[in-house]
C-alpha atoms as a PDB file:
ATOM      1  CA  UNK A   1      16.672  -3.767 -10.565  1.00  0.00           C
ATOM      2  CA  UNK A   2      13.236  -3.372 -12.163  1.00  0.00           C
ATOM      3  CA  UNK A   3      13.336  -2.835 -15.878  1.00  0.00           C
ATOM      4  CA  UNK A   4      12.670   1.028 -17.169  1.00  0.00           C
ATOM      5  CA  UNK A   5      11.051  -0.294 -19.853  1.00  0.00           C
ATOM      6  CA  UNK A   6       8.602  -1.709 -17.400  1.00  0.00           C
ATOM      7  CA  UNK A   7       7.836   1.239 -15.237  1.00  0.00           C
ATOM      8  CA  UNK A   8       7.158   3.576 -18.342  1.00  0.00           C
ATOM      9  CA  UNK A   9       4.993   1.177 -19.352  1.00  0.00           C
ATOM     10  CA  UNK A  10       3.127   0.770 -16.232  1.00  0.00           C
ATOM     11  CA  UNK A  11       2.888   4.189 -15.776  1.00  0.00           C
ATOM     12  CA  UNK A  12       1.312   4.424 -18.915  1.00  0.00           C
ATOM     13  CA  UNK A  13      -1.251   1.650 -18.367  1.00  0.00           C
ATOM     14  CA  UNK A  14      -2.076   2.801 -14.737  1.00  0.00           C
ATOM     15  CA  UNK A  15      -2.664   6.764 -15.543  1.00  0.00           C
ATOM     16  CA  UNK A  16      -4.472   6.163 -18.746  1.00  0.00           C
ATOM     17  CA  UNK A  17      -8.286   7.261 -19.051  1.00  0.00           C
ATOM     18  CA  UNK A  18      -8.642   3.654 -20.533  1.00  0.00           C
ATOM     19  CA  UNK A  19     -10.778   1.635 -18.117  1.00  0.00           C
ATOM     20  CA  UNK A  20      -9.037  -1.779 -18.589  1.00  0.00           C
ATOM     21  CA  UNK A  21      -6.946  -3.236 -15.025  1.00  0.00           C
ATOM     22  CA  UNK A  22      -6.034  -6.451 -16.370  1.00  0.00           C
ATOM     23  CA  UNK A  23      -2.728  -4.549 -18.648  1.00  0.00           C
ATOM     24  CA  UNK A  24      -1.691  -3.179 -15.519  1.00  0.00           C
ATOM     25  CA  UNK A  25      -2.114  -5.940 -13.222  1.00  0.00           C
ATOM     26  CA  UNK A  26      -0.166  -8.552 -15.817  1.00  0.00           C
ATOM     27  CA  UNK A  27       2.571  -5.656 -15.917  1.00  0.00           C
ATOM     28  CA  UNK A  28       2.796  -5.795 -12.257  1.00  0.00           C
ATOM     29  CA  UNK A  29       3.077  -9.698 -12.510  1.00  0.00           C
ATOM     30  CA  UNK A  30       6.359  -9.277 -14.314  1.00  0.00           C
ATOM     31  CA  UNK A  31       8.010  -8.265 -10.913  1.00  0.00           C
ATOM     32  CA  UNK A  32       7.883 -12.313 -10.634  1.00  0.00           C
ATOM     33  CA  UNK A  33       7.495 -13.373 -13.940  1.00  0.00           C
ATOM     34  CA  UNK A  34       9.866 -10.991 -16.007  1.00  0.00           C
ATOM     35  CA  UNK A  35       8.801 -12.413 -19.870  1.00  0.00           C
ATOM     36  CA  UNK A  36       5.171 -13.494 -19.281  1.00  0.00           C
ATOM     37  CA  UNK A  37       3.274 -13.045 -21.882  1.00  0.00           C
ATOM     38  CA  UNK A  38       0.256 -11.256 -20.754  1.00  0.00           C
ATOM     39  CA  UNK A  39      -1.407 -11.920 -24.789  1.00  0.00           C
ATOM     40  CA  UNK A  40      -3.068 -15.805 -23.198  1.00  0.00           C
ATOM     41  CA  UNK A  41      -4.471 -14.293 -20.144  1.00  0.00           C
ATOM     42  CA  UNK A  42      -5.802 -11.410 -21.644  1.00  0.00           C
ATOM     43  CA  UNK A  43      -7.621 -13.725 -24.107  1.00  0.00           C
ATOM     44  CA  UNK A  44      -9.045 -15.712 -21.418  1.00  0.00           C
ATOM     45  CA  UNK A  45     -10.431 -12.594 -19.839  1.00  0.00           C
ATOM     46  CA  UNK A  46     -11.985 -11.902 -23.195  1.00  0.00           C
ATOM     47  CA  UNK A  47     -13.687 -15.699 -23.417  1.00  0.00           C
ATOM     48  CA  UNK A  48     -15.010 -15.559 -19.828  1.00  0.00           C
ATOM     49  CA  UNK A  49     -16.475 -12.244 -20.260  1.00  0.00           C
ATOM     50  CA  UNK A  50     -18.201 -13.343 -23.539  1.00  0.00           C
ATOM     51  CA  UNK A  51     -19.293 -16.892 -21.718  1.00  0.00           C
ATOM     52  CA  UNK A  52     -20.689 -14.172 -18.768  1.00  0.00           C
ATOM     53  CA  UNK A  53     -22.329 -11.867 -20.983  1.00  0.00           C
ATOM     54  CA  UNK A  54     -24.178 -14.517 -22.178  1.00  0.00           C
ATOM     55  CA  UNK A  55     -25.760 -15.661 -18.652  1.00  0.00           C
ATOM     56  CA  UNK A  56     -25.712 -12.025 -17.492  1.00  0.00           C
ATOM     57  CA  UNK A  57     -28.069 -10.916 -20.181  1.00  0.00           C
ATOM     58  CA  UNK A  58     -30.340 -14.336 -19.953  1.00  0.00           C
ATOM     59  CA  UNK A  59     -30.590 -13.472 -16.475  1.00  0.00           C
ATOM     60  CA  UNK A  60     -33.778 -13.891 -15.240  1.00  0.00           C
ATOM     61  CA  UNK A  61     -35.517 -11.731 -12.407  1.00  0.00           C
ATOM     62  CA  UNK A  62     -37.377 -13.341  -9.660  1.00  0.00           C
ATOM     63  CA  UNK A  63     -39.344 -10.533  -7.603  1.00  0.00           C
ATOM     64  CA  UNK A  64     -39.991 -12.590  -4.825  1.00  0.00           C
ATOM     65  CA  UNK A  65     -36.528 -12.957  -3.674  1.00  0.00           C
ATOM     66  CA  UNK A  66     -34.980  -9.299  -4.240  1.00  0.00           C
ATOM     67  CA  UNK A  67     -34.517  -7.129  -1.245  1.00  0.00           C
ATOM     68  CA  UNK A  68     -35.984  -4.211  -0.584  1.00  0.00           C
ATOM     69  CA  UNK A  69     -34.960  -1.314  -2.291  1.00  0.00           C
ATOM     70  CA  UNK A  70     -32.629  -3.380  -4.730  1.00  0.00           C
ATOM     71  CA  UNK A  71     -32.459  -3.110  -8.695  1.00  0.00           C
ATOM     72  CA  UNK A  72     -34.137  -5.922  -9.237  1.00  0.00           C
ATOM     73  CA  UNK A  73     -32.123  -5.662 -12.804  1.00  0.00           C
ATOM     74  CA  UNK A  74     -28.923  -5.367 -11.159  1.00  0.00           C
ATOM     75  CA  UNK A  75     -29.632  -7.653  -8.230  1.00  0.00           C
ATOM     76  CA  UNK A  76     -30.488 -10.801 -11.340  1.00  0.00           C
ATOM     77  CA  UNK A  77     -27.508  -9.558 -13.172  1.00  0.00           C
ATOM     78  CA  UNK A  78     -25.090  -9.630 -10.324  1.00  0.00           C
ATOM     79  CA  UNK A  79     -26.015 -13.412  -9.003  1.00  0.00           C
ATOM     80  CA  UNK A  80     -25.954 -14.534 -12.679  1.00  0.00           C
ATOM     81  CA  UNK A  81     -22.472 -13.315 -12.542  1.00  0.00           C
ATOM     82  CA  UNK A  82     -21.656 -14.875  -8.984  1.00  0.00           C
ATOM     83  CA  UNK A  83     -23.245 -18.176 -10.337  1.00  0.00           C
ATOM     84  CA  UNK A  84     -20.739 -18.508 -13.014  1.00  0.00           C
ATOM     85  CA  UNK A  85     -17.565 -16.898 -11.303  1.00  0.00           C
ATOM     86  CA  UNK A  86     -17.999 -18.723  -7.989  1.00  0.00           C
ATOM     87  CA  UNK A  87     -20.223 -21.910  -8.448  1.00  0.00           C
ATOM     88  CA  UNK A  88     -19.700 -23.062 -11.893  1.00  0.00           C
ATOM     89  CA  UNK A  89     -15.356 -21.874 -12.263  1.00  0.00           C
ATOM     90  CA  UNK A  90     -15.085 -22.193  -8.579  1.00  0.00           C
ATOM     91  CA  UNK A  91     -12.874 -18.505  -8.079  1.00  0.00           C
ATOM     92  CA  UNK A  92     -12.617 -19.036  -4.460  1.00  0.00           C
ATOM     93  CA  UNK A  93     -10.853 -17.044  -1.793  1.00  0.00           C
ATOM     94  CA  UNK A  94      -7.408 -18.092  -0.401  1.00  0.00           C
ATOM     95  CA  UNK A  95      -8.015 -18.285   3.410  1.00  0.00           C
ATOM     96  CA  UNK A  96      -5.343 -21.084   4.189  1.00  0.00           C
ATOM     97  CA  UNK A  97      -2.366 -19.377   1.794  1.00  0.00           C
ATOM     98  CA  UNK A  98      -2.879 -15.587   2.234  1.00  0.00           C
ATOM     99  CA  UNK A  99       0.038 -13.963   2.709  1.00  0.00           C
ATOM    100  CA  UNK A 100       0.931 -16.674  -1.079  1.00  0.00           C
ATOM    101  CA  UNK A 101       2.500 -13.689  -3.324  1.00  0.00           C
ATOM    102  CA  UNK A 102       0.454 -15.761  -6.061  1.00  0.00           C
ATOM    103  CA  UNK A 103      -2.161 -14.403  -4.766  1.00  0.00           C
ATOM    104  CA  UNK A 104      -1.384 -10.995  -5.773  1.00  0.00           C
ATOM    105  CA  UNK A 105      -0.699 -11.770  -9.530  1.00  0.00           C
ATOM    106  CA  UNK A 106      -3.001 -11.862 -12.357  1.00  0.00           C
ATOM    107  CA  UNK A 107      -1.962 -14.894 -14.090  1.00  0.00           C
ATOM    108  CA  UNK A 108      -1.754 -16.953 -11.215  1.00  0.00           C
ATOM    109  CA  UNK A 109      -5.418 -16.162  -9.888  1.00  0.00           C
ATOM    110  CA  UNK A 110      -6.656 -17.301 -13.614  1.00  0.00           C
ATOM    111  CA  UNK A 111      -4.589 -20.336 -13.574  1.00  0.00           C
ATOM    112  CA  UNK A 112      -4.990 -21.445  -9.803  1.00  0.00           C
ATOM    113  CA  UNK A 113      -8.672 -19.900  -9.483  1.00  0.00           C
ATOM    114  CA  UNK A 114      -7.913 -18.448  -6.221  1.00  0.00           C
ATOM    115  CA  UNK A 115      -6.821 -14.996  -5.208  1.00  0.00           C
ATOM    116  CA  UNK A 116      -6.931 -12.223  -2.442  1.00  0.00           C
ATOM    117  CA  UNK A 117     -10.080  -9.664  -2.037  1.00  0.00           C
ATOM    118  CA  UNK A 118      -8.095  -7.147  -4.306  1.00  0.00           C
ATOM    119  CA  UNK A 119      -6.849  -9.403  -7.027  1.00  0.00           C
ATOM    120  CA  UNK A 120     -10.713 -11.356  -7.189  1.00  0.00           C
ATOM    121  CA  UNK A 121     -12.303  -8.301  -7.264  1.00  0.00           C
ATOM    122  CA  UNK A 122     -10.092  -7.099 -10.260  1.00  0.00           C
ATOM    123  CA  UNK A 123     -11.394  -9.923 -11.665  1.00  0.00           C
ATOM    124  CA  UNK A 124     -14.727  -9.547 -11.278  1.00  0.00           C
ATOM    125  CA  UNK A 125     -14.774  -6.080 -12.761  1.00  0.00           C
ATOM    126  CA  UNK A 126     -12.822  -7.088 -15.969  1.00  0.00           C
ATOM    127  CA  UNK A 127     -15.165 -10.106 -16.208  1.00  0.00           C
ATOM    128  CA  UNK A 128     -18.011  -7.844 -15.532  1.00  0.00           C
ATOM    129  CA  UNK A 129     -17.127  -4.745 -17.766  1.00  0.00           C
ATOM    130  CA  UNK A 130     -16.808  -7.357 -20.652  1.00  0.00           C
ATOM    131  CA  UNK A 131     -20.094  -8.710 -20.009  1.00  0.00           C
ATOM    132  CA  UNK A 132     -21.598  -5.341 -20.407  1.00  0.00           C
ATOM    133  CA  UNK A 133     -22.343  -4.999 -16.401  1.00  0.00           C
ATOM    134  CA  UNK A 134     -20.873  -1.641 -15.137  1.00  0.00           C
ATOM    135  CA  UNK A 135     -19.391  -2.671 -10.930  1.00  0.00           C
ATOM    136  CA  UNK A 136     -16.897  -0.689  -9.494  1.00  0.00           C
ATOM    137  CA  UNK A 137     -14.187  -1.159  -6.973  1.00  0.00           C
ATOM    138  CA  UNK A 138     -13.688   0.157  -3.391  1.00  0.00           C
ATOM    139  CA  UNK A 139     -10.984   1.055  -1.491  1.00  0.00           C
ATOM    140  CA  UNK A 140     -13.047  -0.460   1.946  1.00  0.00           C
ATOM    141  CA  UNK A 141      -9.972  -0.343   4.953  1.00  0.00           C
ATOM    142  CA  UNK A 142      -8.461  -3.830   5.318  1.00  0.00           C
ATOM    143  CA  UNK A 143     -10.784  -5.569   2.558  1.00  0.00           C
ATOM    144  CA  UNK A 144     -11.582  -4.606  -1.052  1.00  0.00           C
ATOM    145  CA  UNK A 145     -15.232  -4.490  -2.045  1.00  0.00           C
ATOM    146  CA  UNK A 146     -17.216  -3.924  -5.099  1.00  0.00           C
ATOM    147  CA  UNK A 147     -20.175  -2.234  -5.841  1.00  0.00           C
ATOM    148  CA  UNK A 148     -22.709  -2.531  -8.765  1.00  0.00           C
ATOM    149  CA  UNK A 149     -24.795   0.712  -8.932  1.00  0.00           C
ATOM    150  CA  UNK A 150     -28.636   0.851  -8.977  1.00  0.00           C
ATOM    151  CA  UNK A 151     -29.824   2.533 -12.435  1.00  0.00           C
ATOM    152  CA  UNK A 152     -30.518   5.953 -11.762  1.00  0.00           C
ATOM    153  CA  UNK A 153     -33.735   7.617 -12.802  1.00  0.00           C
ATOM    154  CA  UNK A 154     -35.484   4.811 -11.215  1.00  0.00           C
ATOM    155  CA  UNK A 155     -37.153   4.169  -7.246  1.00  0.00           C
ATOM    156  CA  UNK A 156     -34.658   1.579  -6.225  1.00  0.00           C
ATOM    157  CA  UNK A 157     -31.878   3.576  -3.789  1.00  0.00           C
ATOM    158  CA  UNK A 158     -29.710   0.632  -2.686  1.00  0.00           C
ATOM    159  CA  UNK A 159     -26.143  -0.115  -4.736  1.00  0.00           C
ATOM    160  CA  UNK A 160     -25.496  -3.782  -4.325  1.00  0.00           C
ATOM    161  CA  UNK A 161     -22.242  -4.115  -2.486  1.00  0.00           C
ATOM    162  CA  UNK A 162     -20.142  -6.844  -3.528  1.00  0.00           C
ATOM    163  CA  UNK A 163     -17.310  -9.611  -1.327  1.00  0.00           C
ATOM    164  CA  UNK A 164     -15.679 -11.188  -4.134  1.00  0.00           C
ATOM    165  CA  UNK A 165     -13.135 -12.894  -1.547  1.00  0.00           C
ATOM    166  CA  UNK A 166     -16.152 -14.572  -0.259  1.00  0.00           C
ATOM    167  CA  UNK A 167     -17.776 -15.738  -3.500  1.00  0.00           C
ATOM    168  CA  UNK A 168     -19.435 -12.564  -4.364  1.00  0.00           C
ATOM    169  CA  UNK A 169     -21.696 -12.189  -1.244  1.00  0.00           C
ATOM    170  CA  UNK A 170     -23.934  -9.183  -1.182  1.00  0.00           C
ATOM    171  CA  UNK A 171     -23.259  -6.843   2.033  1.00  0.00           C
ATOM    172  CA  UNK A 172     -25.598  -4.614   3.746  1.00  0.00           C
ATOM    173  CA  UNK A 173     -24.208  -1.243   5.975  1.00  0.00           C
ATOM    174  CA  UNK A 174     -24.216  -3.701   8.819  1.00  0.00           C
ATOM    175  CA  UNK A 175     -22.223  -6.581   7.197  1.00  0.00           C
ATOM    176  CA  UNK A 176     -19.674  -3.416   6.129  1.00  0.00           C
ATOM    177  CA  UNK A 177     -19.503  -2.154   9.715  1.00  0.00           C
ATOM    178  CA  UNK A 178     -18.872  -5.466  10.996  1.00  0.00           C
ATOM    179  CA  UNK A 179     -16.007  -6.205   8.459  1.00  0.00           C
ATOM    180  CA  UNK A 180     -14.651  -2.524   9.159  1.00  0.00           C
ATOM    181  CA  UNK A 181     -14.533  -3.567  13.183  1.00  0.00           C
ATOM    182  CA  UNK A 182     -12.857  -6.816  11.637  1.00  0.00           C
ATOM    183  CA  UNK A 183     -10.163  -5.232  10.238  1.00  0.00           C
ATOM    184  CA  UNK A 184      -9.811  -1.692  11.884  1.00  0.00           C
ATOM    185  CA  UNK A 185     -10.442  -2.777  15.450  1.00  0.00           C
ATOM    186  CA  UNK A 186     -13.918  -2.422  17.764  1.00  0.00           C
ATOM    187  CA  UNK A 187     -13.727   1.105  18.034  1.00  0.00           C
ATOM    188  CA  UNK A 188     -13.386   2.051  14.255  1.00  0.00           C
ATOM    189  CA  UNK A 189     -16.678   4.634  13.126  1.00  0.00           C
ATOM    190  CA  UNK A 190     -17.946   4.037   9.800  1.00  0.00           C
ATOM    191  CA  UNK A 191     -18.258   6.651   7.625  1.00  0.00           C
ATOM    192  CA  UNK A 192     -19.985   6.599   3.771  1.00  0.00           C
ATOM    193  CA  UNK A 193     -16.864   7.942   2.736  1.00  0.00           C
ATOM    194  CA  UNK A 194     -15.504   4.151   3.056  1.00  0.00           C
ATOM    195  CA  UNK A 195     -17.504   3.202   0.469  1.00  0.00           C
ATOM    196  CA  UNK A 196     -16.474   5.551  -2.085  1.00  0.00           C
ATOM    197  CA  UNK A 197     -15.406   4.123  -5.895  1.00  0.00           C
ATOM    198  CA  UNK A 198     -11.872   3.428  -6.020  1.00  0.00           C
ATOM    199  CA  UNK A 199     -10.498   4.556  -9.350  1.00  0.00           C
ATOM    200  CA  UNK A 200      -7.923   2.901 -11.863  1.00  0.00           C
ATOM    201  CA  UNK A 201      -4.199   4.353 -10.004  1.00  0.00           C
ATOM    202  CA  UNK A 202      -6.206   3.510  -7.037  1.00  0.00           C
ATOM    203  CA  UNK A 203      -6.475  -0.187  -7.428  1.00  0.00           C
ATOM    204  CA  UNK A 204      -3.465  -0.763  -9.056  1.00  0.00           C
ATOM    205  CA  UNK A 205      -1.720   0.996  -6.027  1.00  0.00           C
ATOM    206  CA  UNK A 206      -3.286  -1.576  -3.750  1.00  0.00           C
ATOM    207  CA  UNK A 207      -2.136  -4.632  -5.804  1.00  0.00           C
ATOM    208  CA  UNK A 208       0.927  -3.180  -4.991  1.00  0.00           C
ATOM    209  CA  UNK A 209       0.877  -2.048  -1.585  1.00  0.00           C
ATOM    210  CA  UNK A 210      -0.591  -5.618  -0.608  1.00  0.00           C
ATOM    211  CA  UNK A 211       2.787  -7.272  -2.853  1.00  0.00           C
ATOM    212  CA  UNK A 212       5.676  -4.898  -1.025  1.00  0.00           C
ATOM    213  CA  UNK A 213       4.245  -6.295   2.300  1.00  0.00           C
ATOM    214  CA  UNK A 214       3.950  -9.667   1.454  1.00  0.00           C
ATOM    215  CA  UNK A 215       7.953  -9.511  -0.237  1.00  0.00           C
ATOM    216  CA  UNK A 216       8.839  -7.702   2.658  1.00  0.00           C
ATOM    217  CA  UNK A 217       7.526 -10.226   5.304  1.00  0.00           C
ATOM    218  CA  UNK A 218       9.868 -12.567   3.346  1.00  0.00           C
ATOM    219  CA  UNK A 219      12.571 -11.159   3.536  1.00  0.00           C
ATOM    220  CA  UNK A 220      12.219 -10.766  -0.625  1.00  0.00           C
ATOM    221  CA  UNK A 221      13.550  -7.468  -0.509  1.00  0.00           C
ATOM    222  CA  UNK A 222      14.806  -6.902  -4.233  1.00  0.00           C
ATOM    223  CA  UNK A 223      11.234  -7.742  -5.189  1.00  0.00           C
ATOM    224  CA  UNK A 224       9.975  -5.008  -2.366  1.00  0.00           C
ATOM    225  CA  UNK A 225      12.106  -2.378  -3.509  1.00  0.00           C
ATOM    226  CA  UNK A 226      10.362  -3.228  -7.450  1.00  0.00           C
ATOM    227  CA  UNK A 227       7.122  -3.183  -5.952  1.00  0.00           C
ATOM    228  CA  UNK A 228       7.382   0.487  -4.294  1.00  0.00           C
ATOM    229  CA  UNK A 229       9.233   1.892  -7.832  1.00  0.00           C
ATOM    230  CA  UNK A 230       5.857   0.792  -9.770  1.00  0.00           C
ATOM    231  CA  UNK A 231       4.078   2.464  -6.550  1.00  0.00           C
ATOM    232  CA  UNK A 232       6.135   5.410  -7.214  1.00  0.00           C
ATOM    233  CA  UNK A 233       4.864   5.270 -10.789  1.00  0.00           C
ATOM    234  CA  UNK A 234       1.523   5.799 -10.287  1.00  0.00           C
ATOM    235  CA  UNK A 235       1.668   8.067  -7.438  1.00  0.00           C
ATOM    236  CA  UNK A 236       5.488  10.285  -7.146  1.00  0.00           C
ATOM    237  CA  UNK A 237       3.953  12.098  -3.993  1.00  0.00           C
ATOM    238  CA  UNK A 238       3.785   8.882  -1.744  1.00  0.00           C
ATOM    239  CA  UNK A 239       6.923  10.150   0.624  1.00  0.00           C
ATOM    240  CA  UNK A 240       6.306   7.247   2.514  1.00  0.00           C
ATOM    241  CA  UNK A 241       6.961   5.238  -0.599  1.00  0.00           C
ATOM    242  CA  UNK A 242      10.018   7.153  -0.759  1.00  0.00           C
ATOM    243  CA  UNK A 243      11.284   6.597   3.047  1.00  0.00           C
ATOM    244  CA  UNK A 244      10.358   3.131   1.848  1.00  0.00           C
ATOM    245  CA  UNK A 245      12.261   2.382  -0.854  1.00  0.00           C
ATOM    246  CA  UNK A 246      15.306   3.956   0.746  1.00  0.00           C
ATOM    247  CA  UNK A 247      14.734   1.742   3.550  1.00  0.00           C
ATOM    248  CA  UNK A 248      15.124  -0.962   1.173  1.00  0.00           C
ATOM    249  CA  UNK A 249      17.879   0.269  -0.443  1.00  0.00           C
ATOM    250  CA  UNK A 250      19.631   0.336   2.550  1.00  0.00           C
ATOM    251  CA  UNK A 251      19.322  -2.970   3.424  1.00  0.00           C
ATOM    252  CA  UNK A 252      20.519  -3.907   0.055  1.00  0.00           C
ATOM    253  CA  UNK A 253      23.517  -1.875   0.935  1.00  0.00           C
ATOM    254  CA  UNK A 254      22.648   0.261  -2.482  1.00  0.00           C
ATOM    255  CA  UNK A 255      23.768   2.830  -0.473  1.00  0.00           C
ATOM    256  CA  UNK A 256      24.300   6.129  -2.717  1.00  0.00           C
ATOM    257  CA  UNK A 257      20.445   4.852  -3.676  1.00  0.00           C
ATOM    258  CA  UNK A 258      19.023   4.564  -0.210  1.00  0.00           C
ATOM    259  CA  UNK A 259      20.941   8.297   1.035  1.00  0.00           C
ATOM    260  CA  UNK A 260      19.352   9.889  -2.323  1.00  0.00           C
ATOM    261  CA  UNK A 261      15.949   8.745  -1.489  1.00  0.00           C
ATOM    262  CA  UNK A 262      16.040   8.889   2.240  1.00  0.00           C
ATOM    263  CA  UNK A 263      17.543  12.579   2.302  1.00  0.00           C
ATOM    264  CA  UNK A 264      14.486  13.630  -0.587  1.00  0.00           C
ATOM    265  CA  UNK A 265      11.704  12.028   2.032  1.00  0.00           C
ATOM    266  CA  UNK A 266      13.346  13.982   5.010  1.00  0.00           C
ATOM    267  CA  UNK A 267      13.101  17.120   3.391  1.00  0.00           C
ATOM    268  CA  UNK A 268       9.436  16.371   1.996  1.00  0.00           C
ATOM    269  CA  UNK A 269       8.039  15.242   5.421  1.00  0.00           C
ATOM    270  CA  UNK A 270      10.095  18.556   7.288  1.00  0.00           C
ATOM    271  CA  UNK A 271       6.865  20.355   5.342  1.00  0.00           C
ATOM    272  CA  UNK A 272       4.520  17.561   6.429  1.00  0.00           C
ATOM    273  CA  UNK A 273       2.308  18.467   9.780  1.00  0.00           C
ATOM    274  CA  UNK A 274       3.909  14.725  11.274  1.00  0.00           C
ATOM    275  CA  UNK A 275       2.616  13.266  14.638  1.00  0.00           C
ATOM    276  CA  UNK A 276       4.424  11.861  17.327  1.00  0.00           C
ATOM    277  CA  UNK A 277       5.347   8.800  15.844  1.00  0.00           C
ATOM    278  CA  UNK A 278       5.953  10.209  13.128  1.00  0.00           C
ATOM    279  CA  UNK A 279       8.540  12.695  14.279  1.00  0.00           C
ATOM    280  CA  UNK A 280      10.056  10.147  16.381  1.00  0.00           C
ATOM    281  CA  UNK A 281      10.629   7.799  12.926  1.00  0.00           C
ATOM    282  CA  UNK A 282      11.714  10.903  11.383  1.00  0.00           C
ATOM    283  CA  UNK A 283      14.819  11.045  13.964  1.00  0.00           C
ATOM    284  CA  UNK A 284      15.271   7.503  13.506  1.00  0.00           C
ATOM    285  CA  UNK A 285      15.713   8.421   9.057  1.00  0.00           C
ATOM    286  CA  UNK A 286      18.340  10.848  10.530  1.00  0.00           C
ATOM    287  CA  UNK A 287      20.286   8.533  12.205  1.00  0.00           C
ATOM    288  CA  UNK A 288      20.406   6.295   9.342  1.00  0.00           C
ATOM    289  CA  UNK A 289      21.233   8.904   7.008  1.00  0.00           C
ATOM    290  CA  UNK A 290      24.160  10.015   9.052  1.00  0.00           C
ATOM    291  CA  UNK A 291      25.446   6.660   8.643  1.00  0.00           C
ATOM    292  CA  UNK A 292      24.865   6.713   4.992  1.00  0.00           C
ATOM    293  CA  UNK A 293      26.587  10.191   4.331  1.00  0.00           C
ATOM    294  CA  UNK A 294      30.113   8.200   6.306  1.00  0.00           C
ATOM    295  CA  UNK A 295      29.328   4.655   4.072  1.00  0.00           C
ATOM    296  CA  UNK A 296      29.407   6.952   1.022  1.00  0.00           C
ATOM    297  CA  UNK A 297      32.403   9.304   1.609  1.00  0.00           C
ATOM    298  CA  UNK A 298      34.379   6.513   2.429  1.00  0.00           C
ATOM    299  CA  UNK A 299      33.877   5.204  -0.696  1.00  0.00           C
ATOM    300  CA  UNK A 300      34.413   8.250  -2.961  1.00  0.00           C
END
């Protein structure tokens, strides 16, 4: 069982009005790696963004090869930044280990200089926000994105949207439709609201979600069931969290655990407006919580 101690903490770091991700993401790395030290890593975040603010504000602008529209401020900034991240430390995306839980931990994507969209974008913002460059994540369906704004108060309109996963290429609305048809099938309508900032509890909640599939496609489900408490953490209205982590409970035959949690998500989601598959899983939560409510009298 996760540590208290670590979920108050968490909690803490995740709902705090204090911009830094990398506390929280090095917490959520203790799920695997119970007494890292998150002191090293933190330092190295520190040294890279001081060896990136130094390129970032050398950068040079070259009008002749900024689009139209662009900052060209932002746009120099930004492949200054991409230079050093992705050609000269080689971050590169995981394609042929994926599904690696590695992937989803802090640490590991300093040490192995690899990662998933969500945990090289994290990156890339704590990099950045050291360097003095303001880019912000987003919550984009199936692939996290970044964005560096255009300064306002001046003619250029375009945001530069940022791939980290694929060594910090720029997209336009087109290259964002087509990844959104990638991931959320041919018939999926893009909307601006995709591209809205994701905020701190936001991010952190992905890390997570991402992890408790990963664990859960292994089997891993102790490590699942930690997962969806720090999920829990940041967000106690996730019922599905809740149906979840009874779920696991259940198969960990914690059984007084997964009838608490599985009877509190019946009664949330009987005020929910639920659709038909919905209902129909609902009936299937019934059936398991019958069996539960026999498990536990028999042994009381």
């Amino acid at each position: 069982m996760i540590r208290p101690q670590l979920v108050n903490s968490f909690t803490h770091a995740a709902l705090s009005p204090d911009p830094d991700l990398a506390i929280g993401a090095l917490m959520i790395a203790r799920l695997e790696y119970p007494k890292l030290d998150a002191g090293p890593y933190l330092d190295q975040l520190d040294a890279l963004g001081e060896e990136a603010k130094l390129r970032v504000t050398a950068a040079a602008i070259d009008a002749g090869r900024v689009p139209p529209r662009v900052d060209p401020d932002r746009y120099a900034r930004v492949l200054a930044l991409n230079d050093y991240l992705f050609g000269e430390l080689r971050f590169v995306g995981n394609e042929a280990q994926y599904e690696d839980p590695r992937n989803s931990f802090l640490n590991e994507v300093l040490e192995r200089r690899t990662g998933i969209p969500i945990t090289l974008a994290l990156l890339y913002i704590e990099v950045a926000r050291r360097a003095g460059l303001y880019v912000e994540g987003i919550n984009f369906p199936g692939h996290f994105l970044l964005r560096c704004p255009a300064r306002r108060g001046f003619r250029y309109s375009e945001d530069l949207i940022i791939d980290a996963f694929h060594g910090g290429a720029l997209l336009s609305e087109e290259a964002c439709r087509d990844l959104l048809r990638k991931h959320a099938g041919e018939d999926a309508v893009f909307e601006t609201h995709l591209l809205m900032r994701a905020n701190k509890p936001q991010i952190l909640a992905r890390m997570l979600l991402n992890l408790k599939r990963t664990y859960v496609r292994m089997h891993s489900f102790p490590q699942a069931r930690d997962a969806t408490e720090l999920l829990l953490a940041v967000d106690p209205s996730a019922i599905n969290e809740l149906r979840d982590r009874g779920l696991l409970a259940y198969h960990l035959k914690d059984f007084s655990a997964a009838l608490r949690d599985l009877q509190t998500y019946l009664q949330l989601a009987a005020k929910a407006n639920l659709d038909e598959d919905e209902r129909t899983e609902q009936a299937q939560i019934w059936e398991h919580v019958k069996t539960l409510r026999r498990r536990v009298a028999s042994l009381n």
